[in-house]
C-alpha atoms as a PDB file:
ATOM      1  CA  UNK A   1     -51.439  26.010 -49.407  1.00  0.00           C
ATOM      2  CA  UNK A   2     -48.984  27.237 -47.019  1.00  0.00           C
ATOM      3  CA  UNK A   3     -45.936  26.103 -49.005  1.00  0.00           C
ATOM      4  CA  UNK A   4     -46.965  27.419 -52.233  1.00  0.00           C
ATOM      5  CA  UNK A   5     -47.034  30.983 -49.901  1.00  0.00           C
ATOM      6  CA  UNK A   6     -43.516  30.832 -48.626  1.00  0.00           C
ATOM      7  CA  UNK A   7     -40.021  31.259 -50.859  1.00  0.00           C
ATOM      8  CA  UNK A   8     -38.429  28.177 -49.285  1.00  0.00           C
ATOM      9  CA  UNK A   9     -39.357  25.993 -46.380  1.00  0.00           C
ATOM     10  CA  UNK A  10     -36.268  24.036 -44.822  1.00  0.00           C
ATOM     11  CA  UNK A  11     -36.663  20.909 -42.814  1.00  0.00           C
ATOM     12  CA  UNK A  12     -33.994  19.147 -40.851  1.00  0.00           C
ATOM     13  CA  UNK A  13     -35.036  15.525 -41.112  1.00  0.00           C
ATOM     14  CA  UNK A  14     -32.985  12.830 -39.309  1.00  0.00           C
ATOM     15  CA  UNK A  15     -32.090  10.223 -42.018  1.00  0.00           C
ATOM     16  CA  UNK A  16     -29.988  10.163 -45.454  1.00  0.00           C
ATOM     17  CA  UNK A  17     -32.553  10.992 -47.506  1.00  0.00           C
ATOM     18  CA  UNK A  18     -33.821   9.612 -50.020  1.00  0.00           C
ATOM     19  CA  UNK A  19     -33.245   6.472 -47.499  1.00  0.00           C
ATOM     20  CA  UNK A  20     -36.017   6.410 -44.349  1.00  0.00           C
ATOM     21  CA  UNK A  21     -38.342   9.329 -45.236  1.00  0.00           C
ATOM     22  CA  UNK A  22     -41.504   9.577 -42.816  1.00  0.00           C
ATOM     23  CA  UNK A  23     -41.333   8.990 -38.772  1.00  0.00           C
ATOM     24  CA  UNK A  24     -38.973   6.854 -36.640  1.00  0.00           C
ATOM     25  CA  UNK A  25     -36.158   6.727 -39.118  1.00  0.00           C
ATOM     26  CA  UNK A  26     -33.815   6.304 -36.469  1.00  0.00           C
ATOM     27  CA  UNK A  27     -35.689   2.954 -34.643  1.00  0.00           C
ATOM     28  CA  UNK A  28     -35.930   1.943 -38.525  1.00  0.00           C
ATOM     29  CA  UNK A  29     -31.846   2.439 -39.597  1.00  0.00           C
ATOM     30  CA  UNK A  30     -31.374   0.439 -35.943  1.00  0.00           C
ATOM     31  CA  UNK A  31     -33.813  -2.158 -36.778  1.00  0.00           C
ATOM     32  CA  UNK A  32     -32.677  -2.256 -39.952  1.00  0.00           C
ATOM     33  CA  UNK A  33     -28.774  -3.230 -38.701  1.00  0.00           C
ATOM     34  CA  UNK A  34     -27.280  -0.236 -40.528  1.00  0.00           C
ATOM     35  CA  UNK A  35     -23.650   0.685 -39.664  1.00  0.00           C
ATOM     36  CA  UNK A  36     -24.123   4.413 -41.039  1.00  0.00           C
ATOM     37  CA  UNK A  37     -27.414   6.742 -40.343  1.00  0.00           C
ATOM     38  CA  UNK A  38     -26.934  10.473 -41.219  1.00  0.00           C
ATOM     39  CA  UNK A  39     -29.178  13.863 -41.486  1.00  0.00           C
ATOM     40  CA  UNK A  40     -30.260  15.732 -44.001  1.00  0.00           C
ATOM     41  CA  UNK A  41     -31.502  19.470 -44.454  1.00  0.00           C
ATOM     42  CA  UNK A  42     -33.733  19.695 -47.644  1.00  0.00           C
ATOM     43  CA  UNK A  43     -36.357  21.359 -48.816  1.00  0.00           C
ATOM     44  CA  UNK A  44     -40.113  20.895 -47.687  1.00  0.00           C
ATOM     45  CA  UNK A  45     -42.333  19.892 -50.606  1.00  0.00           C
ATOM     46  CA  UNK A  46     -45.912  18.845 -50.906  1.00  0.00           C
ATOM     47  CA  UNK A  47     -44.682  15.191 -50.338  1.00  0.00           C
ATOM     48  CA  UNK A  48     -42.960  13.375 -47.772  1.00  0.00           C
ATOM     49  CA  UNK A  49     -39.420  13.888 -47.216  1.00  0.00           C
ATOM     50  CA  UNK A  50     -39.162  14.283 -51.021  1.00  0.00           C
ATOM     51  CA  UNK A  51     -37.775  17.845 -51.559  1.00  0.00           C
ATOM     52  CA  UNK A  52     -34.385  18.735 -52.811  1.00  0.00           C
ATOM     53  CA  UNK A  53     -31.577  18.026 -50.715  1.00  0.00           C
ATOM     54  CA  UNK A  54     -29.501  21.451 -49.480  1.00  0.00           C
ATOM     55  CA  UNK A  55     -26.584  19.524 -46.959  1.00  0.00           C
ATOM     56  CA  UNK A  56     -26.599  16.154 -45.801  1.00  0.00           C
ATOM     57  CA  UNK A  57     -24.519  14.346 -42.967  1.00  0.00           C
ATOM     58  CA  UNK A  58     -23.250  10.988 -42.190  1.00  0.00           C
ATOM     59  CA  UNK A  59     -22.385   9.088 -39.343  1.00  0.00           C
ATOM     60  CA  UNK A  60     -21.992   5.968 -37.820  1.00  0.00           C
ATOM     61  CA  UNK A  61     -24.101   3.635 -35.707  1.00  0.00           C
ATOM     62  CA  UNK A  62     -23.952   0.608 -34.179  1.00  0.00           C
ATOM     63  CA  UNK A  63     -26.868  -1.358 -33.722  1.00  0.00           C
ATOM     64  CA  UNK A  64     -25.465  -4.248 -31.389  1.00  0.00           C
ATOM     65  CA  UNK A  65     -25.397  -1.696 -28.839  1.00  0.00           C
ATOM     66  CA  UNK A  66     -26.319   1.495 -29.922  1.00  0.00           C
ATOM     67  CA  UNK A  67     -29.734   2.350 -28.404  1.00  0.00           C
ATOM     68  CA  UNK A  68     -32.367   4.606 -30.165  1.00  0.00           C
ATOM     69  CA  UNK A  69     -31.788   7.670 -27.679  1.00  0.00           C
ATOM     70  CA  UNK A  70     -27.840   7.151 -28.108  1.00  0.00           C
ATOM     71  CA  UNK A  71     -28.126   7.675 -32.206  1.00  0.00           C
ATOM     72  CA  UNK A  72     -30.916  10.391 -31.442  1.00  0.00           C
ATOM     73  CA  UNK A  73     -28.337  12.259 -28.881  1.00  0.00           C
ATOM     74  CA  UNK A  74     -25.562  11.939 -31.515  1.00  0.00           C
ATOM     75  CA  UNK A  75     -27.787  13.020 -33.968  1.00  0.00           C
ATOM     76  CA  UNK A  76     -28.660  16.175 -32.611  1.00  0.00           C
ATOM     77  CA  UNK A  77     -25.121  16.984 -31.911  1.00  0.00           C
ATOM     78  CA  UNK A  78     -24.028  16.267 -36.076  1.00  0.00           C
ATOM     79  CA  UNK A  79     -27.660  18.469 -36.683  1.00  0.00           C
ATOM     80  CA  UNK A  80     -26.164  21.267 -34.847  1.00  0.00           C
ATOM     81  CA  UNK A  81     -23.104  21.470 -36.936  1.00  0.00           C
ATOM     82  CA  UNK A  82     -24.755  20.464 -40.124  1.00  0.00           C
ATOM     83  CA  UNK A  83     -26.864  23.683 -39.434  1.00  0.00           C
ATOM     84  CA  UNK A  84     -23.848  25.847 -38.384  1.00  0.00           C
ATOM     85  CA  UNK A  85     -22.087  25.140 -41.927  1.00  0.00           C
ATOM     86  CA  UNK A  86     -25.108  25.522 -44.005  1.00  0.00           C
ATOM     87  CA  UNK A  87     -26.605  28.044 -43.080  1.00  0.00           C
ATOM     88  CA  UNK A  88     -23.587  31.054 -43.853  1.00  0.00           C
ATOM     89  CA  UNK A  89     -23.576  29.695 -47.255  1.00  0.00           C
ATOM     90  CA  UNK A  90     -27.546  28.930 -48.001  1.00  0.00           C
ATOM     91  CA  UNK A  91     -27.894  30.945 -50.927  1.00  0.00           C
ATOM     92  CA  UNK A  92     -25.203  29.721 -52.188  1.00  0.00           C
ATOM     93  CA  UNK A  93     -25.939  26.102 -52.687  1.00  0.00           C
ATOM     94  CA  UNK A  94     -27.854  24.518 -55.292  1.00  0.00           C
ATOM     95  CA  UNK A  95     -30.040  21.815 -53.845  1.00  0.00           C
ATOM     96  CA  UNK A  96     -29.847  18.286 -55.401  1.00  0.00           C
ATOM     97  CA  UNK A  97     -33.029  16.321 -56.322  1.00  0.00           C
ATOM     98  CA  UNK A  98     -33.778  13.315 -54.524  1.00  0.00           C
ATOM     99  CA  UNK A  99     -33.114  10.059 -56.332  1.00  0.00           C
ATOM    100  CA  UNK A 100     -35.993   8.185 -56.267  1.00  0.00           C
ATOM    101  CA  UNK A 101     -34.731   4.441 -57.104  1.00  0.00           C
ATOM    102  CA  UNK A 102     -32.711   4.567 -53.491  1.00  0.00           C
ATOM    103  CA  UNK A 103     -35.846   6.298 -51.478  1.00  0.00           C
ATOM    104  CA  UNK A 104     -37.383   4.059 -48.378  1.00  0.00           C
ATOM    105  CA  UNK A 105     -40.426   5.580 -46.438  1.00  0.00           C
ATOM    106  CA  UNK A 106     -42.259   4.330 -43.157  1.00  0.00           C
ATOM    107  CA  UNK A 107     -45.680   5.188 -42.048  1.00  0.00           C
ATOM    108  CA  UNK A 108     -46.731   5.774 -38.366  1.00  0.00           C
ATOM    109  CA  UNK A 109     -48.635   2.399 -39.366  1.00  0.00           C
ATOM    110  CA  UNK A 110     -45.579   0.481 -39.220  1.00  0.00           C
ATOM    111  CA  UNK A 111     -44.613   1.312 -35.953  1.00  0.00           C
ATOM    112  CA  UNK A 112     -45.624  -1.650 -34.464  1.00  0.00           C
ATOM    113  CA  UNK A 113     -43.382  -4.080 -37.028  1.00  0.00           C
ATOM    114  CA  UNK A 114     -40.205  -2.197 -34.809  1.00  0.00           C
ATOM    115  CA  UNK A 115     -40.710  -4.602 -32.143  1.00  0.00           C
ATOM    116  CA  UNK A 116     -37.885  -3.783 -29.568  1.00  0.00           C
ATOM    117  CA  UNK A 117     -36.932  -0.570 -31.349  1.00  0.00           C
ATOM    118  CA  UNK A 118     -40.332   1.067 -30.976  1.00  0.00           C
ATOM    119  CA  UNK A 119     -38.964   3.644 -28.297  1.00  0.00           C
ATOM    120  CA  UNK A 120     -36.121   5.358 -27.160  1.00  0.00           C
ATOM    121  CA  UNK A 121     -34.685   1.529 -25.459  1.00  0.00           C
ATOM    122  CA  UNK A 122     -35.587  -1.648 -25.821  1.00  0.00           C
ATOM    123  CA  UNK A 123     -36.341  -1.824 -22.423  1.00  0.00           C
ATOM    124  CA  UNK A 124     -38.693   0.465 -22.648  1.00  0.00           C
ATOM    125  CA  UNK A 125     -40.030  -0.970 -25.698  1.00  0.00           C
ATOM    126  CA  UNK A 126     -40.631  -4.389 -24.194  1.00  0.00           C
ATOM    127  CA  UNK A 127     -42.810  -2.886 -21.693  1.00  0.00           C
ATOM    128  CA  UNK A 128     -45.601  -1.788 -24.116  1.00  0.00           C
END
Protein backbone atom coordinates (compact mmCIF):
# COMPACT_ATOMS: atom_id res chain seq x y z
CA UNK A 1 0.00 0.00 0.00
CA UNK A 2 2.68 2.36 0.71
CA UNK A 3 4.21 2.25 -2.78
CA UNK A 4 1.12 2.66 -4.65
CA UNK A 5 1.03 6.18 -2.25
CA UNK A 6 4.38 7.55 -3.23
CA UNK A 7 5.50 9.01 -6.97
CA UNK A 8 8.73 6.99 -6.99
CA UNK A 9 10.54 4.99 -4.38
CA UNK A 10 14.42 4.58 -5.11
CA UNK A 11 16.47 1.81 -3.66
CA UNK A 12 20.20 1.46 -3.80
CA UNK A 13 20.68 -2.28 -3.89
CA UNK A 14 24.22 -3.74 -3.93
CA UNK A 15 24.33 -6.12 -6.98
CA UNK A 16 23.94 -5.78 -10.97
CA UNK A 17 20.59 -6.26 -11.08
CA UNK A 18 18.76 -8.32 -12.59
CA UNK A 19 21.81 -10.66 -11.27
CA UNK A 20 21.60 -11.40 -7.14
CA UNK A 21 18.29 -9.73 -6.17
CA UNK A 22 17.26 -10.42 -2.38
CA UNK A 23 19.91 -10.40 0.74
CA UNK A 24 23.65 -11.19 0.86
CA UNK A 25 24.35 -10.52 -2.76
CA UNK A 26 27.72 -9.69 -1.99
CA UNK A 27 28.67 -13.25 0.13
CA UNK A 28 26.68 -14.74 -3.03
CA UNK A 29 28.86 -12.85 -6.15
CA UNK A 30 32.04 -14.05 -3.70
CA UNK A 31 30.78 -17.47 -3.33
CA UNK A 32 29.84 -17.51 -6.57
CA UNK A 33 33.77 -16.75 -7.89
CA UNK A 34 32.68 -13.66 -9.84
CA UNK A 35 35.47 -11.32 -11.07
CA UNK A 36 32.92 -8.25 -11.44
CA UNK A 37 30.02 -7.30 -8.71
CA UNK A 38 28.45 -3.81 -9.21
CA UNK A 39 25.37 -1.60 -7.72
CA UNK A 40 22.44 -0.61 -8.92
CA UNK A 41 19.85 2.28 -8.10
CA UNK A 42 16.33 1.24 -9.40
CA UNK A 43 13.11 1.61 -8.66
CA UNK A 44 11.19 -0.12 -5.67
CA UNK A 45 8.30 -2.25 -6.92
CA UNK A 46 5.92 -4.62 -5.27
CA UNK A 47 8.53 -7.42 -5.98
CA UNK A 48 11.94 -8.11 -5.10
CA UNK A 49 14.64 -6.21 -6.59
CA UNK A 50 12.51 -6.21 -9.78
CA UNK A 51 11.86 -2.49 -10.54
CA UNK A 52 13.28 -0.52 -13.37
CA UNK A 53 16.79 0.16 -13.34
CA UNK A 54 17.70 4.24 -13.07
CA UNK A 55 21.99 3.91 -12.92
CA UNK A 56 23.93 0.96 -12.40
CA UNK A 57 27.74 0.45 -11.50
CA UNK A 58 30.39 -2.04 -12.02
CA UNK A 59 33.36 -3.10 -10.44
CA UNK A 60 35.71 -5.62 -9.82
CA UNK A 61 36.26 -8.31 -7.21
CA UNK A 62 38.39 -10.83 -6.44
CA UNK A 63 37.27 -13.70 -4.67
CA UNK A 64 40.72 -15.52 -3.94
CA UNK A 65 41.25 -12.85 -1.58
CA UNK A 66 38.74 -10.41 -1.52
CA UNK A 67 36.79 -10.76 1.76
CA UNK A 68 33.01 -9.92 2.10
CA UNK A 69 33.67 -6.59 4.20
CA UNK A 70 36.50 -5.60 1.54
CA UNK A 71 33.77 -5.73 -1.56
CA UNK A 72 31.13 -4.22 0.99
CA UNK A 73 33.75 -1.21 1.86
CA UNK A 74 34.40 -0.76 -1.90
CA UNK A 75 30.97 -0.92 -2.50
CA UNK A 76 29.90 1.80 -0.49
CA UNK A 77 32.57 3.98 -1.82
CA UNK A 78 31.28 3.24 -5.92
CA UNK A 79 27.45 3.78 -4.08
CA UNK A 80 28.51 7.14 -3.07
CA UNK A 81 29.48 8.25 -6.48
CA UNK A 82 26.85 6.30 -8.27
CA UNK A 83 24.47 8.52 -6.10
CA UNK A 84 26.44 11.79 -6.67
CA UNK A 85 25.99 11.39 -10.64
CA UNK A 86 22.46 10.32 -10.57
CA UNK A 87 20.93 12.17 -8.65
CA UNK A 88 21.54 15.99 -10.60
CA UNK A 89 20.14 14.34 -13.55
CA UNK A 90 17.11 12.02 -12.01
CA UNK A 91 14.43 13.37 -13.93
CA UNK A 92 16.14 13.13 -16.64
CA UNK A 93 16.70 9.48 -17.10
CA UNK A 94 14.43 6.97 -18.34
CA UNK A 95 14.69 3.84 -16.27
CA UNK A 96 15.29 0.49 -18.10
CA UNK A 97 13.20 -2.64 -17.30
CA UNK A 98 14.82 -5.46 -15.80
CA UNK A 99 15.52 -8.41 -18.07
CA UNK A 100 14.17 -11.22 -16.63
CA UNK A 101 16.05 -14.26 -18.51
CA UNK A 102 19.53 -12.93 -16.69
CA UNK A 103 17.72 -12.30 -13.06
CA UNK A 104 19.22 -14.57 -9.95
CA UNK A 105 17.52 -14.11 -6.45
CA UNK A 106 18.52 -15.55 -2.91
CA UNK A 107 16.33 -15.95 0.04
CA UNK A 108 17.43 -15.36 3.71
CA UNK A 109 16.76 -19.31 3.54
CA UNK A 110 19.80 -19.87 1.68
CA UNK A 111 22.04 -18.34 3.90
CA UNK A 112 23.28 -21.26 5.30
CA UNK A 113 24.39 -22.93 1.63
CA UNK A 114 27.25 -19.72 1.88
CA UNK A 115 29.31 -21.79 4.03
CA UNK A 116 32.52 -19.64 4.63
CA UNK A 117 30.98 -16.55 3.06
CA UNK A 118 28.09 -16.31 5.50
CA UNK A 119 29.62 -13.10 7.24
CA UNK A 120 31.69 -10.30 6.77
CA UNK A 121 35.16 -13.05 6.85
CA UNK A 122 35.51 -16.35 6.66
CA UNK A 123 36.96 -16.38 9.83
CA UNK A 124 34.24 -15.22 11.27
CA UNK A 125 32.08 -17.42 9.36
CA UNK A 126 33.80 -20.59 10.49
CA UNK A 127 33.06 -19.75 13.95
CA UNK A 128 29.23 -20.11 13.70
Amino acid sequence: WFIKKCNKILNLHNAPLPKYRGVQPINWALKNNEEKHGITIHEITPGIDDGPIISQLEYSIYPYFDEVKDVYQRSLNYSWLLFEQTMPILEKIIPKEQDESTATYYSKKQSNQLEERQNFTKESSQQT
